[in-house]
C-alpha atoms as a PDB file:
ATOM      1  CA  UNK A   1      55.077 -25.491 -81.999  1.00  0.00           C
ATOM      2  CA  UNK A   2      59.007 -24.739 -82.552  1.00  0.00           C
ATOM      3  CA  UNK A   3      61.179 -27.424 -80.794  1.00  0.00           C
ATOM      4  CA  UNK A   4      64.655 -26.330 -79.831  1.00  0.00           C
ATOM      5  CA  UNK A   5      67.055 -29.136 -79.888  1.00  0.00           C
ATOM      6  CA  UNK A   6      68.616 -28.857 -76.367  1.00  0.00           C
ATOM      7  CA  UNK A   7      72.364 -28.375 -76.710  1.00  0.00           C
ATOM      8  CA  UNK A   8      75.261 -27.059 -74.707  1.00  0.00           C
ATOM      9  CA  UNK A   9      74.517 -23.586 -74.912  1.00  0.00           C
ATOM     10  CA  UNK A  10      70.669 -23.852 -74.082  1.00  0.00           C
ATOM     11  CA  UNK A  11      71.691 -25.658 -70.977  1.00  0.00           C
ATOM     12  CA  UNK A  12      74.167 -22.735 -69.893  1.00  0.00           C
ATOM     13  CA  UNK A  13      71.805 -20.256 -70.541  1.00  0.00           C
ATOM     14  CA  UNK A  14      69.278 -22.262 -68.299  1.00  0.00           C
ATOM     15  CA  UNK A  15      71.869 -22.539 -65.316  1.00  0.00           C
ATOM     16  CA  UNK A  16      72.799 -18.842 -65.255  1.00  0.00           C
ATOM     17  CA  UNK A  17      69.136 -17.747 -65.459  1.00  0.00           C
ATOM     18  CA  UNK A  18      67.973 -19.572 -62.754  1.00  0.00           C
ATOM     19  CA  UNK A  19      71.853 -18.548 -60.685  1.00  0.00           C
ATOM     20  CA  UNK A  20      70.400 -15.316 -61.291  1.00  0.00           C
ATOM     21  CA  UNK A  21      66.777 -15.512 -60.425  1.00  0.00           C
ATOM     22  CA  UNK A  22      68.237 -17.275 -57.182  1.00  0.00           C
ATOM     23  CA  UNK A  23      70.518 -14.494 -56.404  1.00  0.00           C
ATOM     24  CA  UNK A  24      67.699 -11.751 -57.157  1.00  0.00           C
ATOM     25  CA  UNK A  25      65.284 -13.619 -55.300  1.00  0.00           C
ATOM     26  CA  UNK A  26      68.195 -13.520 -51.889  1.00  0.00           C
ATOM     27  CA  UNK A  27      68.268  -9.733 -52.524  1.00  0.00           C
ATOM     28  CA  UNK A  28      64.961  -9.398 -52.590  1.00  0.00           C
ATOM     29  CA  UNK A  29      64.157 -11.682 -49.205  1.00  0.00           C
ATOM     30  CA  UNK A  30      67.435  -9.475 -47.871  1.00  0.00           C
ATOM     31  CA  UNK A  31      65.672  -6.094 -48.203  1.00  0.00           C
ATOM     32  CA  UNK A  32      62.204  -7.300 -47.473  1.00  0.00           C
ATOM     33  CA  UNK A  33      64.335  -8.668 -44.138  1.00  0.00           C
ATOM     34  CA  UNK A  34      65.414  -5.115 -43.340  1.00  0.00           C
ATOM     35  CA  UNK A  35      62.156  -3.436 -43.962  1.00  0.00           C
ATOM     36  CA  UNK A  36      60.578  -5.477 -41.639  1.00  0.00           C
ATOM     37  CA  UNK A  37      62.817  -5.097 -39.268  1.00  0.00           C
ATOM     38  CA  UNK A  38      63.826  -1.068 -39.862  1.00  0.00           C
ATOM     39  CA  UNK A  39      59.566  -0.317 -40.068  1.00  0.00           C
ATOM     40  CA  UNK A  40      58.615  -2.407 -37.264  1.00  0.00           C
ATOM     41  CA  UNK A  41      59.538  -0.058 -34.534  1.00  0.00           C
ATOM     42  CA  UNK A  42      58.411   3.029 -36.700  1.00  0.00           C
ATOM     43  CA  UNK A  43      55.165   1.508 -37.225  1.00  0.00           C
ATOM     44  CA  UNK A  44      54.723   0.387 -33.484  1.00  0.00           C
ATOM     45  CA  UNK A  45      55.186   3.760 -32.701  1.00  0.00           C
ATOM     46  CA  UNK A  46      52.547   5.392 -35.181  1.00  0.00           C
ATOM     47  CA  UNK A  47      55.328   6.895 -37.105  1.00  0.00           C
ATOM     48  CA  UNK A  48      54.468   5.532 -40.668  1.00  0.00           C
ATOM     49  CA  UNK A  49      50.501   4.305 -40.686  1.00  0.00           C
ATOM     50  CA  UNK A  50      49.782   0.663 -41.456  1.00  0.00           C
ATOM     51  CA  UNK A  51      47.474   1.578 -44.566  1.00  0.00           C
ATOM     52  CA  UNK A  52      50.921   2.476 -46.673  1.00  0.00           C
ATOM     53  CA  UNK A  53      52.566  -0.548 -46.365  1.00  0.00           C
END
């Protein structure tokens, strides 16, 4: 096994990956939000069949 010595820079590194996992993760949540909320009427109205999504 290779241990890192933790230092300042590993710990930055750390922090900004998981600022931008969080923010890709809101995106992601954010369009899954307006799928389901643009291809609910569609599908309610047989527009786009279930067996797609």
């Amino acid at each position: 096994m290779i241990v890192i010595k933790p230092n300042v820079s590993n710990k930055l590194t750390t922090i900004s990956k998981s600022k931008i996992i969080k923010i890709t993760y809101c995106f992601i949540s954010y369009d899954n939000f307006l799928n389901y909320f643009l291809l609910r009427p569609a599908i309610r109205q047989n527009i786009i069949p279930q067996t797609l999504l």
